[in-house]
N, C-alpha and C. Protein backbone atom coordinates (compact mmCIF):
# COMPACT_ATOMS: atom_id res chain seq x y z
N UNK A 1 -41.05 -9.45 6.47
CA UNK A 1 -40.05 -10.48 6.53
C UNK A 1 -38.74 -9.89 7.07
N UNK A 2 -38.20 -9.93 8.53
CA UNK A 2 -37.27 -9.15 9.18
C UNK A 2 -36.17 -9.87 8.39
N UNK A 3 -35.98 -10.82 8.20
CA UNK A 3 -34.86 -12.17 7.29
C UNK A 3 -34.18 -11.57 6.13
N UNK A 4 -35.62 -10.94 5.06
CA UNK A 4 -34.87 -10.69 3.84
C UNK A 4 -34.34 -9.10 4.10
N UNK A 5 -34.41 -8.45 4.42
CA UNK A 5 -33.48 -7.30 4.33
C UNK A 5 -32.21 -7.21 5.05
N UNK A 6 -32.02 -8.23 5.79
CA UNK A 6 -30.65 -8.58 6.24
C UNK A 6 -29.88 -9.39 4.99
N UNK A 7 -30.59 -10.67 4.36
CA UNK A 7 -30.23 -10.88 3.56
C UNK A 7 -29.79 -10.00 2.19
N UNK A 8 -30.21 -9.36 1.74
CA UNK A 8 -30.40 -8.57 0.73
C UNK A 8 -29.17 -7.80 0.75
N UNK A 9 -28.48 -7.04 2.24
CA UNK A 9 -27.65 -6.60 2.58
C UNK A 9 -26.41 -6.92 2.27
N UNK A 10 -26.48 -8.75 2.82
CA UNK A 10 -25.44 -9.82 2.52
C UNK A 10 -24.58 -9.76 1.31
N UNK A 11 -25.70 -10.17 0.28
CA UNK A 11 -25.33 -10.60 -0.89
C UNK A 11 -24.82 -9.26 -1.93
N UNK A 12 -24.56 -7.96 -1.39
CA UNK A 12 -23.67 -6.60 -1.68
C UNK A 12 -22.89 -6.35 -1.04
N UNK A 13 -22.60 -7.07 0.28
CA UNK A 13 -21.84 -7.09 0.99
C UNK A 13 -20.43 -6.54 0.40
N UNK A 14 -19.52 -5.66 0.62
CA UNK A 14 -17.79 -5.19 0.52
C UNK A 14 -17.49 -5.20 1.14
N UNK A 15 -15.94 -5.62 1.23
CA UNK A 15 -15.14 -5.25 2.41
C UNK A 15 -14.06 -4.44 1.85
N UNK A 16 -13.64 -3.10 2.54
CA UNK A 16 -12.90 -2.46 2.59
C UNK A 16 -11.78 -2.63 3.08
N UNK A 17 -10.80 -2.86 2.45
CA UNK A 17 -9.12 -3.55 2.55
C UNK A 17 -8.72 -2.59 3.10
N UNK A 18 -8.24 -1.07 2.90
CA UNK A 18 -7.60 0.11 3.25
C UNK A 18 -8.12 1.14 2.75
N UNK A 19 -7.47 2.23 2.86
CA UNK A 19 -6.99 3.56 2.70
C UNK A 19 -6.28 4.64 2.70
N UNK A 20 -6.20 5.74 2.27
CA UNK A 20 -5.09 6.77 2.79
C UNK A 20 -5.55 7.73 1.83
N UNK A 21 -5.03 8.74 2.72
CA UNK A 21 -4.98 10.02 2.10
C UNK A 21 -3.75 10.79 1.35
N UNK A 22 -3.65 11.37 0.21
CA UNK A 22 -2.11 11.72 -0.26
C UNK A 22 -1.60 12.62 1.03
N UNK A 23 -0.26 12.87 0.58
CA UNK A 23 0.79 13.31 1.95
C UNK A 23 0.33 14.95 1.95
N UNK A 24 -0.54 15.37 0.81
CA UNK A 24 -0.85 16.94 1.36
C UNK A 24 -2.60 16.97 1.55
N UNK A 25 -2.50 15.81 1.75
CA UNK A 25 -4.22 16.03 2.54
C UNK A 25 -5.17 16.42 1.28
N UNK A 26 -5.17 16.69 0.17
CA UNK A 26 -5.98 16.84 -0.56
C UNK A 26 -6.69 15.57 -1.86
N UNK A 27 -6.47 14.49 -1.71
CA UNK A 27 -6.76 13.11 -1.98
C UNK A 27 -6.94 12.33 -0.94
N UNK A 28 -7.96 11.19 -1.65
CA UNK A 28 -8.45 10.37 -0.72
C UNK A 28 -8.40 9.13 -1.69
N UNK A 29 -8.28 7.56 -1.31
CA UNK A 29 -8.37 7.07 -1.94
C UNK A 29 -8.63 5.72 -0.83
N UNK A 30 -9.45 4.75 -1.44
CA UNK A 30 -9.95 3.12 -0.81
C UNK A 30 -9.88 1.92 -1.72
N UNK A 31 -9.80 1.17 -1.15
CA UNK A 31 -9.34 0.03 -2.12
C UNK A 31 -10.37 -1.23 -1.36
N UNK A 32 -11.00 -2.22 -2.31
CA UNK A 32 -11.92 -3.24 -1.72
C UNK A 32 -11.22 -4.85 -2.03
N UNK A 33 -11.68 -6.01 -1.56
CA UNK A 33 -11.21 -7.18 -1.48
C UNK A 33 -11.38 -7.67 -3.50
N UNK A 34 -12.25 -7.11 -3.44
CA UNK A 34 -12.39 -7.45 -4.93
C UNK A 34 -11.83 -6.52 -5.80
N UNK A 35 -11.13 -5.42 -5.61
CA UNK A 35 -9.77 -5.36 -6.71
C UNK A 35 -10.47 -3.91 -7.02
N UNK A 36 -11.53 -3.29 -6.45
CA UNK A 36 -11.80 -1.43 -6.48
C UNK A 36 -10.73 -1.25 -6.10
N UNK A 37 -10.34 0.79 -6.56
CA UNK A 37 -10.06 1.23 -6.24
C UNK A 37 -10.63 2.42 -6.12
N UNK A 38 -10.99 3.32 -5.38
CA UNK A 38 -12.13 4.47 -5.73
C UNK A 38 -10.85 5.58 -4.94
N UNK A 39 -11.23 6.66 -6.07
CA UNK A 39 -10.44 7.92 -5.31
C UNK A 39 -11.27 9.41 -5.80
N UNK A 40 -11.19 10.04 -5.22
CA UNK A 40 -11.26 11.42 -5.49
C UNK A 40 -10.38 12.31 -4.73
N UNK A 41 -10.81 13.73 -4.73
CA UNK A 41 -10.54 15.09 -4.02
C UNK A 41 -11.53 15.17 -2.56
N UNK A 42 -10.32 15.19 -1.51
CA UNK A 42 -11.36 15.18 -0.56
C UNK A 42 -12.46 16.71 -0.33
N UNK A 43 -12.46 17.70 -0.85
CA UNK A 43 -12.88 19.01 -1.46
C UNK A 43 -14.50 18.30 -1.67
N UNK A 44 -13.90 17.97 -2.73
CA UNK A 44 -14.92 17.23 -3.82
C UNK A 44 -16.28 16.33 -3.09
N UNK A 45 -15.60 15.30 -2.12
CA UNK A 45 -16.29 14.49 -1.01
C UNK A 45 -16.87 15.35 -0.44
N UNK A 46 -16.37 15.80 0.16
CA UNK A 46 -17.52 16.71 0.85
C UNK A 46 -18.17 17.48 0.58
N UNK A 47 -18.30 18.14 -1.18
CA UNK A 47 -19.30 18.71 -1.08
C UNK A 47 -20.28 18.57 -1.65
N UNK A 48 -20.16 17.37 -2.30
CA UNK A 48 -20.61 16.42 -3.83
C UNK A 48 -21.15 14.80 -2.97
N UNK A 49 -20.50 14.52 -2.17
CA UNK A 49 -20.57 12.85 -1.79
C UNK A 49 -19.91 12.08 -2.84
N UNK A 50 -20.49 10.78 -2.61
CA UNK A 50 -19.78 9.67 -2.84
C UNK A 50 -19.69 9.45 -4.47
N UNK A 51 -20.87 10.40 -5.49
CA UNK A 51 -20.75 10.49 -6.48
C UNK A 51 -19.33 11.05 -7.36
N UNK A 52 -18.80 11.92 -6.54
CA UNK A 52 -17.70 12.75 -6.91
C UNK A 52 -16.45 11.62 -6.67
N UNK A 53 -16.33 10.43 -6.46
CA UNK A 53 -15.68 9.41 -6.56
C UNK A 53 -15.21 8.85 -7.46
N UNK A 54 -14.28 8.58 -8.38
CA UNK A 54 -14.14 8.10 -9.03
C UNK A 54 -13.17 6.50 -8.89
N UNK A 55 -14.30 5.43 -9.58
CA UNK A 55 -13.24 3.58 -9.43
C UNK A 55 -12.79 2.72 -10.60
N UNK A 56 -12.13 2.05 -10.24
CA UNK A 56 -11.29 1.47 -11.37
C UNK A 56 -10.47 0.24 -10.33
N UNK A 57 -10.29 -0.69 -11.37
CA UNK A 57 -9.83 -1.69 -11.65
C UNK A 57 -8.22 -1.53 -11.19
N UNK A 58 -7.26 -1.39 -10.16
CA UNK A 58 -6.24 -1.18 -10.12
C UNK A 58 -5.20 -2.36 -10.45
N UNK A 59 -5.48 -3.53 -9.85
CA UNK A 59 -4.64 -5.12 -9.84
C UNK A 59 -5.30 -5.94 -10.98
N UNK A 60 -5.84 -5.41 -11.99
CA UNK A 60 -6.67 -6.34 -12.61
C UNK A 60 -7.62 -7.34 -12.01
N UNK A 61 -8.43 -6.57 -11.15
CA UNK A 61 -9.42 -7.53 -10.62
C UNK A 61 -8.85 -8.20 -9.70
N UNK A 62 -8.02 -7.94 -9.25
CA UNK A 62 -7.21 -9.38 -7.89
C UNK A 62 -7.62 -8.06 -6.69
N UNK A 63 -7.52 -8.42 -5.37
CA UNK A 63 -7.73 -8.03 -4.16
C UNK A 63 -6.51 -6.68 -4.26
N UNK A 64 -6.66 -5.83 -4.07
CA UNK A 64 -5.67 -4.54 -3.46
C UNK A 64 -5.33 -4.40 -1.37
N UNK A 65 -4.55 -5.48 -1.43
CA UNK A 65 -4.48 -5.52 0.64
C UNK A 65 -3.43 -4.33 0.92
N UNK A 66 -3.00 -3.83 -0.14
CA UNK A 66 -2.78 -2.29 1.27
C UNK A 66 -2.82 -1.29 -0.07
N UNK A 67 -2.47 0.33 0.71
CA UNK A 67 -2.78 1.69 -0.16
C UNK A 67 -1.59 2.62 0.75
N UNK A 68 -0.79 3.48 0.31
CA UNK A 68 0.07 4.17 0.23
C UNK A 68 -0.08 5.51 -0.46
N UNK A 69 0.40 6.39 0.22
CA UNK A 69 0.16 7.62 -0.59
C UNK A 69 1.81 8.48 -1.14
N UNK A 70 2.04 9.31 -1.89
CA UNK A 70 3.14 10.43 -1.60
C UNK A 70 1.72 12.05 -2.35
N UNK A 71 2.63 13.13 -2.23
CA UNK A 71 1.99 13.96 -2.67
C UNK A 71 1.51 13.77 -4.37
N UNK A 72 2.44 13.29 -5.11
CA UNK A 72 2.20 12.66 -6.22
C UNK A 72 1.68 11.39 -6.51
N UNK A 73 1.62 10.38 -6.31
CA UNK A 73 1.54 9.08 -6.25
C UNK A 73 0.36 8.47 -5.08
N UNK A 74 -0.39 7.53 -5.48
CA UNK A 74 -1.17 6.43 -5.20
C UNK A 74 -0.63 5.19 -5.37
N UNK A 75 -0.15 4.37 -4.38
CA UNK A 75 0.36 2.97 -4.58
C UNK A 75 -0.70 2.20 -3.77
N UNK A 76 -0.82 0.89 -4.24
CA UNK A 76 -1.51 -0.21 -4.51
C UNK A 76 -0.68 -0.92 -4.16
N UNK A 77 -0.57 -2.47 -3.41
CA UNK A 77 0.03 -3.27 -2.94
C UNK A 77 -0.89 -4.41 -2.84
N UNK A 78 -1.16 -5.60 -4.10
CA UNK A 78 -1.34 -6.81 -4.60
C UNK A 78 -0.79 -8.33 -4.21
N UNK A 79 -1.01 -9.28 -5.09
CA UNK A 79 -0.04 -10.20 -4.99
C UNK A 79 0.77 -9.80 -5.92
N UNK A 80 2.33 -10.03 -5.19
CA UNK A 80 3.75 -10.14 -6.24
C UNK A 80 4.01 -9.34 -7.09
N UNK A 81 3.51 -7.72 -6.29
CA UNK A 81 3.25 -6.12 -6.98
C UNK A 81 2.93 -5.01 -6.57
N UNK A 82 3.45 -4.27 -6.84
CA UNK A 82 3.24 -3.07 -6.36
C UNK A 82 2.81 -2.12 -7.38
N UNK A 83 1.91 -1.32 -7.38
CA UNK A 83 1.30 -0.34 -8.69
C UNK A 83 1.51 1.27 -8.13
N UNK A 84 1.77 1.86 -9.30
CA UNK A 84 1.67 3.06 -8.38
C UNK A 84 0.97 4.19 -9.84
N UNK A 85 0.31 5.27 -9.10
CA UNK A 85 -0.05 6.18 -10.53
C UNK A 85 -0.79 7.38 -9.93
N UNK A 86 -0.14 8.34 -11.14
CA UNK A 86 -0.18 9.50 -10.26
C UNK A 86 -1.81 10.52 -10.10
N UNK A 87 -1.09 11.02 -8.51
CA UNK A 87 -2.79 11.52 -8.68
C UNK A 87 -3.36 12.40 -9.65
N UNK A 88 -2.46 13.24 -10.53
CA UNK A 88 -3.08 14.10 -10.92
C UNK A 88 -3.94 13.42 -12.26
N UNK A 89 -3.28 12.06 -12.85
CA UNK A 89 -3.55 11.36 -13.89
C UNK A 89 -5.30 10.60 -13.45
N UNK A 90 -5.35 9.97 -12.60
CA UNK A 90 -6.29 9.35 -12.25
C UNK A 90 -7.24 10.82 -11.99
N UNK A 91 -7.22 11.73 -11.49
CA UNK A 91 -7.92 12.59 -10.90
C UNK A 91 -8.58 13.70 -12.25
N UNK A 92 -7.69 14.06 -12.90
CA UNK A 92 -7.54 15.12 -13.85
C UNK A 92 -8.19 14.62 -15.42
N UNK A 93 -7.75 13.09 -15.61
CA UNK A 93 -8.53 12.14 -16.71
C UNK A 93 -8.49 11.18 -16.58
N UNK A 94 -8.87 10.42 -15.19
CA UNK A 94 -9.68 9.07 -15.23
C UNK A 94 -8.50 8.23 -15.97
N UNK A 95 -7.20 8.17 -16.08
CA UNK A 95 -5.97 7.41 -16.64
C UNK A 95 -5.97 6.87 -15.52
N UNK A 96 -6.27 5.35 -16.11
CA UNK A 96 -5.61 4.51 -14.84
C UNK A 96 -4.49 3.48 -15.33
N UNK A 97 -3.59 3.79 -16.10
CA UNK A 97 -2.42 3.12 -16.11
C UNK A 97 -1.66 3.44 -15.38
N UNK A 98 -1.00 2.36 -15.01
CA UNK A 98 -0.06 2.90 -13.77
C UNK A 98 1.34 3.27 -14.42
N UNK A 99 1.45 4.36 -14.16
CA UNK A 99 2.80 5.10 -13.83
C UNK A 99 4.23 3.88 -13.69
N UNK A 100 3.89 3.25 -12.62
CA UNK A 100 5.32 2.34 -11.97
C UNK A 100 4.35 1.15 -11.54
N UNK A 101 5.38 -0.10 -12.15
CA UNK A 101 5.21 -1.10 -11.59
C UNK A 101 6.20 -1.64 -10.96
N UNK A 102 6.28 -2.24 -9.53
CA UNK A 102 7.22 -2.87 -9.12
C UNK A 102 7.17 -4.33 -8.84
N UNK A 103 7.93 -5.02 -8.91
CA UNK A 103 7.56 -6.95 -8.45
C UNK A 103 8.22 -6.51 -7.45
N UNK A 104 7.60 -7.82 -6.34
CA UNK A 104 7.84 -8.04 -5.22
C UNK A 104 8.17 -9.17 -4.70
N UNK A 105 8.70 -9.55 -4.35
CA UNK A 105 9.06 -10.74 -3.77
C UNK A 105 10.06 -11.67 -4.89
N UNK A 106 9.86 -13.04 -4.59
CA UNK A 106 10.46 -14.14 -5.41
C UNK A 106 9.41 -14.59 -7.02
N UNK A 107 9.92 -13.88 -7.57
CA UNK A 107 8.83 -13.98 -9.16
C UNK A 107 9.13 -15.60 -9.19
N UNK A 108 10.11 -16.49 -8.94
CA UNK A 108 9.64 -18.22 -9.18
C UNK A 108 9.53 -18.56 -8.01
N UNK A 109 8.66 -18.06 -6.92
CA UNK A 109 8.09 -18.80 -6.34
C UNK A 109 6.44 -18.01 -6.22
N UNK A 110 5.05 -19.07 -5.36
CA UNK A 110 3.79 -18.62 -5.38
C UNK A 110 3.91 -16.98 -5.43
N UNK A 111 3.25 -15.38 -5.63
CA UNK A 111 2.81 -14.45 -5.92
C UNK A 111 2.87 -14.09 -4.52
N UNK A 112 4.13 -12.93 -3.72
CA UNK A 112 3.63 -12.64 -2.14
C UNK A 112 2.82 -11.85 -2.13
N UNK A 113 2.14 -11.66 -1.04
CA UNK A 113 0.90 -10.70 -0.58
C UNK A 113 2.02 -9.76 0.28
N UNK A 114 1.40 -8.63 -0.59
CA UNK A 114 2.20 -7.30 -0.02
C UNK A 114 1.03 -6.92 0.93
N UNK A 115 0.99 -7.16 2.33
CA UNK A 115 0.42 -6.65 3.28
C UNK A 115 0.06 -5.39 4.06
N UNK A 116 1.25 -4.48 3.66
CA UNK A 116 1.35 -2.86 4.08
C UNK A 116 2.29 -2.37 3.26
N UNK A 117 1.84 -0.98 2.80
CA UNK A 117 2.72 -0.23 2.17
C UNK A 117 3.04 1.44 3.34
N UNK A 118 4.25 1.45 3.29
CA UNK A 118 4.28 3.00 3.78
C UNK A 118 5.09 3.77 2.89
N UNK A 119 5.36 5.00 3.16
CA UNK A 119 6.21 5.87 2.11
C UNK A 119 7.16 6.32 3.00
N UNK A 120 8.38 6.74 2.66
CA UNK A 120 8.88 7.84 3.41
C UNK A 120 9.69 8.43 2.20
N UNK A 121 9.13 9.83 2.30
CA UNK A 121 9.45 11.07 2.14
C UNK A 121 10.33 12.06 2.41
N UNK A 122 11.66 12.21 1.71
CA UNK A 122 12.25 13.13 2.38
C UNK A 122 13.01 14.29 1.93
N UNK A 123 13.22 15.54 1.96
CA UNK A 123 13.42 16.51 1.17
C UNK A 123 14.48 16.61 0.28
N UNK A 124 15.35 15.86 0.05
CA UNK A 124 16.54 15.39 -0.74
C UNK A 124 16.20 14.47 -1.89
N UNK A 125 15.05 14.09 -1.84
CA UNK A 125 14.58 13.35 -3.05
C UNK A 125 14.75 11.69 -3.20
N UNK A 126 15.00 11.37 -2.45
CA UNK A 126 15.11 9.89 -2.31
C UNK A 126 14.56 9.10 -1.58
N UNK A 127 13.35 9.59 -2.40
CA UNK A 127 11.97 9.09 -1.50
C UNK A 127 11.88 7.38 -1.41
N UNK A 128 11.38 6.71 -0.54
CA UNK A 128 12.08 5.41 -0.52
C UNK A 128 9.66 4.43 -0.22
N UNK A 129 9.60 3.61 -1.25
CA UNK A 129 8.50 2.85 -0.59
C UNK A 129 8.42 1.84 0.29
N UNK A 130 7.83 1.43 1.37
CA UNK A 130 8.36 -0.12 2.20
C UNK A 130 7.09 -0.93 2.03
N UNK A 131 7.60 -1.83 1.70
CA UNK A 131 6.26 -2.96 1.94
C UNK A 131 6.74 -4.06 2.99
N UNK A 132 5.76 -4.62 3.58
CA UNK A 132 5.71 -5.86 4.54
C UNK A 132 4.87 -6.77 3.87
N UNK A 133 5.78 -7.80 3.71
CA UNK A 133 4.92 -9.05 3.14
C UNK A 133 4.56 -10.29 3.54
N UNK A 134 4.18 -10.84 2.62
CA UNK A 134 3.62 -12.30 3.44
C UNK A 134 4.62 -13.87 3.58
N UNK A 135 5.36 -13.29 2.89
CA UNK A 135 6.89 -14.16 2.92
C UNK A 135 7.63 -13.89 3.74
N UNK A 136 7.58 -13.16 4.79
CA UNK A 136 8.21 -12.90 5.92
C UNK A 136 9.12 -11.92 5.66
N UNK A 137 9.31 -10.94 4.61
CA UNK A 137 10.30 -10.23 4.48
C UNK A 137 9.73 -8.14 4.34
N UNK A 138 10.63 -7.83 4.23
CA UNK A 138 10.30 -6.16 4.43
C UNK A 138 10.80 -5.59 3.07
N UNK A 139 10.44 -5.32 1.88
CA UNK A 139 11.32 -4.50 0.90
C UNK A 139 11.17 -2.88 0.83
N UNK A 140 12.22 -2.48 0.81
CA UNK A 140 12.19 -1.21 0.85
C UNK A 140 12.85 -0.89 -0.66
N UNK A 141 12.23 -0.26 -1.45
CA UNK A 141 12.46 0.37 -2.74
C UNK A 141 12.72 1.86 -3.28
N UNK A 142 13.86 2.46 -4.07
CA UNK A 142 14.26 3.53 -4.31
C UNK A 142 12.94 3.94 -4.94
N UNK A 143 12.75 4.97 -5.04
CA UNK A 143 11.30 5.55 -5.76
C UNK A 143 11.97 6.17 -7.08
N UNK A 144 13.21 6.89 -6.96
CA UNK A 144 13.85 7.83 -7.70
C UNK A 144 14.40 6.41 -8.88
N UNK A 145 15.00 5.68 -8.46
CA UNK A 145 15.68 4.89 -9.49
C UNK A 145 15.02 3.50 -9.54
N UNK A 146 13.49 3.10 -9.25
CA UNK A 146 12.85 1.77 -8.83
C UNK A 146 13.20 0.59 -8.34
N UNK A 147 14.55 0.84 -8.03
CA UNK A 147 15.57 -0.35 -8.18
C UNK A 147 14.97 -0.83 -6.39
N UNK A 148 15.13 -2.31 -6.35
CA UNK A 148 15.16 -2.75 -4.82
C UNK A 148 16.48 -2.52 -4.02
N UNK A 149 15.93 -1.70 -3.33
CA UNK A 149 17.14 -1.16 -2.22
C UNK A 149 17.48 -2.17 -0.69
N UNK A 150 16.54 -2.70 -0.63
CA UNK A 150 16.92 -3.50 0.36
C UNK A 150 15.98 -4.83 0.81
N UNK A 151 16.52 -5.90 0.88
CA UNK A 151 15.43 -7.19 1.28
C UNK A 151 15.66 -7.13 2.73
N UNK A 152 15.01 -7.12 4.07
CA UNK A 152 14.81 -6.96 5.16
C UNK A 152 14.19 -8.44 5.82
N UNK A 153 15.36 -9.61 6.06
CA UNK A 153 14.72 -10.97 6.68
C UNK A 153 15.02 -10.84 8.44
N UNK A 154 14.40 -11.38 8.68
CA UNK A 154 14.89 -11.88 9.97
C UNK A 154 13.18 -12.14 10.49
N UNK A 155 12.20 -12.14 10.04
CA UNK A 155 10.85 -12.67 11.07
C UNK A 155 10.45 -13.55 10.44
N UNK A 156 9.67 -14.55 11.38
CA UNK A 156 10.00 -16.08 10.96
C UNK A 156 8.41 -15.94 10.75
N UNK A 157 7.26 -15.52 10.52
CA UNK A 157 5.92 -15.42 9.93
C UNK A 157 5.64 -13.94 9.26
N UNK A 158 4.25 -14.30 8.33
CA UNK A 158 3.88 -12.54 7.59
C UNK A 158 4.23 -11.54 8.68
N UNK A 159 4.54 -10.45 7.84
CA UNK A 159 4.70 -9.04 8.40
C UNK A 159 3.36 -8.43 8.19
N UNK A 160 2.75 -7.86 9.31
CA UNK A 160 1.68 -7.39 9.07
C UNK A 160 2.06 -5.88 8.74
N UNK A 161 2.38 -5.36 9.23
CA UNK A 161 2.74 -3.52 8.88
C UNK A 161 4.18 -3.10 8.99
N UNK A 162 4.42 -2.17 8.42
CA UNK A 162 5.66 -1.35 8.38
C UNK A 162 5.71 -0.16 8.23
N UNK A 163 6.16 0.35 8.73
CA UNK A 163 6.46 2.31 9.31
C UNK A 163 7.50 2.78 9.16
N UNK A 164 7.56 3.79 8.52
CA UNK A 164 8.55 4.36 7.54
C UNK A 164 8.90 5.27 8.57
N UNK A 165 10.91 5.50 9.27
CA UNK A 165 11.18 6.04 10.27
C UNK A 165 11.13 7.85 9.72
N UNK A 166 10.83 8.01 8.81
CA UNK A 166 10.91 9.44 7.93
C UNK A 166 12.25 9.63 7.91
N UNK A 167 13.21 8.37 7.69
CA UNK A 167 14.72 9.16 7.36
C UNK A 167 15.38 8.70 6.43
N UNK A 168 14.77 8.78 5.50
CA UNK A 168 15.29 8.64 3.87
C UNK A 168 15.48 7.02 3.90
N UNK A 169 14.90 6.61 4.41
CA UNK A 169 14.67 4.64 4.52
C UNK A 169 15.53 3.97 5.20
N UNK A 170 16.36 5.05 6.29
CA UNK A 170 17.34 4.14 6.57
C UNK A 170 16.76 3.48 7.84
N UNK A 171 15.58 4.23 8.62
CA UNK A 171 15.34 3.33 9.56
C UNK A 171 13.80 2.75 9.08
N UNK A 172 13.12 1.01 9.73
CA UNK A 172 12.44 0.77 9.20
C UNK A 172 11.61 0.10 10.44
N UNK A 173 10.73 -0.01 10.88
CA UNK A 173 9.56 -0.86 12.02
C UNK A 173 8.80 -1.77 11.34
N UNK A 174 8.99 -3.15 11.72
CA UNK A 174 7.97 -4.13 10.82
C UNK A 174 7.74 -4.60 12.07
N UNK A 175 6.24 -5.37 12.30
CA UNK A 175 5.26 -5.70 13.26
C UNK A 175 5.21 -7.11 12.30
N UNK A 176 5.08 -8.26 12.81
CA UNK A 176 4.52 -9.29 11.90
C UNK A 176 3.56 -10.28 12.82
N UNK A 177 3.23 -11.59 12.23
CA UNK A 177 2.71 -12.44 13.00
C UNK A 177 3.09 -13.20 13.83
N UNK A 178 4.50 -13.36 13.69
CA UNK A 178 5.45 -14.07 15.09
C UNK A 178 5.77 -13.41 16.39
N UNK A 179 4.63 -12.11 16.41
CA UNK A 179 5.24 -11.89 17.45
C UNK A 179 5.74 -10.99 17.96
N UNK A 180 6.78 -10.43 17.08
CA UNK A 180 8.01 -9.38 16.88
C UNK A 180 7.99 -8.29 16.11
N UNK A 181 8.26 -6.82 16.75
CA UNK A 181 8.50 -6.06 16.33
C UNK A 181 10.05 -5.50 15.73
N UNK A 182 9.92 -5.29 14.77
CA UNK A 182 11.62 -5.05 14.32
C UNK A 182 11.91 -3.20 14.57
N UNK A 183 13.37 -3.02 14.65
CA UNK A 183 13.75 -1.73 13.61
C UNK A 183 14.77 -2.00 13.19
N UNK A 184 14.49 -1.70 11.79
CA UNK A 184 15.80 -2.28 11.10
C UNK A 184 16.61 -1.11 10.55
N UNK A 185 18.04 -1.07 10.86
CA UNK A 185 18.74 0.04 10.39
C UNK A 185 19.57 -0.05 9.09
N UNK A 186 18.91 -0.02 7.86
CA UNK A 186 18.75 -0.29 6.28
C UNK A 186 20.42 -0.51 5.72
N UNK A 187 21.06 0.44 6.11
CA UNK A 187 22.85 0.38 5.93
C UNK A 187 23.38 -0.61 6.12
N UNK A 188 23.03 -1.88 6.81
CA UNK A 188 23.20 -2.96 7.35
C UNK A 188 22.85 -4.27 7.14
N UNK A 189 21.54 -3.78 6.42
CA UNK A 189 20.42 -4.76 6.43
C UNK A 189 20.22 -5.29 7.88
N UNK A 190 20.14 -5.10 8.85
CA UNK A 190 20.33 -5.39 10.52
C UNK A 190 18.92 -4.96 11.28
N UNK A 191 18.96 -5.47 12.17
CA UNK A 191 17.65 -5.15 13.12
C UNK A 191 17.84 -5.33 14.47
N UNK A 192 17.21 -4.30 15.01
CA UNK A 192 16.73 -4.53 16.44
C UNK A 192 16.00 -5.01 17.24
N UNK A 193 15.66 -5.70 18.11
CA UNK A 193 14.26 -6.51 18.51
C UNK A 193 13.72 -5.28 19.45
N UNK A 194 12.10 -4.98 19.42
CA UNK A 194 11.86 -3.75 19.96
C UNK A 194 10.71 -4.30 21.06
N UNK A 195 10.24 -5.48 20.64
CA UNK A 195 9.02 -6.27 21.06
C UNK A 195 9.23 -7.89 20.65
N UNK A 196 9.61 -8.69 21.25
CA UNK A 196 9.85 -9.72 21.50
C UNK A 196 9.04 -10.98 22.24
């Protein structure tokens, strides 16, 4: 029956939302539509396979649509949330409470879909997270003090991605669905049109 083993396939079917690797290359981590999160040591992957994996429940069962790394930290990007928890916790004893939670968006209005997360990293310590969301806006968040550092409007549909300029958050690239590419120079809250 050529039918049922296609079928059979179907109905296990996953889809893989994202990934990333931590910022020193030695973690790996994936996230699925149905709310996995699987991580290990990439060491480990390769010399063990997919067993040496370890998954968990990151959003409480809701979809995880993007993944972020720092050398410490695994972030998760939900509806109307951001999770973050550190690798050595998840890795070292299977702790999957998260470390940091952040809200996102407008808590009284529908739950936004945080679409991309990036990090930027920078040797002064004021490491900064960015998300692009589905409300049309860009938040960029202090890591050091959690506080929201900046709401980023100006695109008139979802932001699909955002790219962290590596300079302590002050510069920012959001890509969305209207169209437009931004860079926004954070001191300002201001932007440039780069792609129009």
């Amino acid at each position: 029956m050529p039918g049922l083993k296609q079928n059979m396939a179907l109905s296990v079917y996953t889809t893989i939302t994202c990934q990333t690797i931590s910022a020193d290359g030695s973690c790996y981590a994936a996230s699925t539509e149905a709310g996995d999160i699987s991580v290990g040591r990439i060491l480990d992957i390769l010399n063990g396979g997919e067993e040496k994996m370890f998954s968990f429940y990151g959003l409480d069962r809701e979809p995880v649509y993007s993944l972020a790394s720092t050398t410490d930290f695994l972030f998760a990007g939900g509806r109307g949330q951001i999770r973050a928890w550190r690798w050595e916790d998840l890795l070292n004893d299977q702790n999957t409470q998260p470390a940091i939670i952040l809200p996102v968006g407008n808590t009284n209005s529908r739950r936004v879909k945080v679409n991309w997360l990036d990090c930027d990293q920078v040797e002064n310590g004021s490491d900064k997270i960015i998300a692009g969301c589905g409300d049309n806006n860009v938040y960029v968040f202090n890591l050091e003090t959690l506080d929201l550092k900046n709401t980023l409007t100006g695109h008139t549909s979802f932001v699909h991605c955002v790219c962290a300029a590596r300079s302590a958050g002050l510069s920012v690239l959001s890509a969305s669905e209207d169209g437009t590419v931004k860079l926004w120079d954070t001191r300002y809250d201001s932007h440039l049109p780069v792609c129009d």
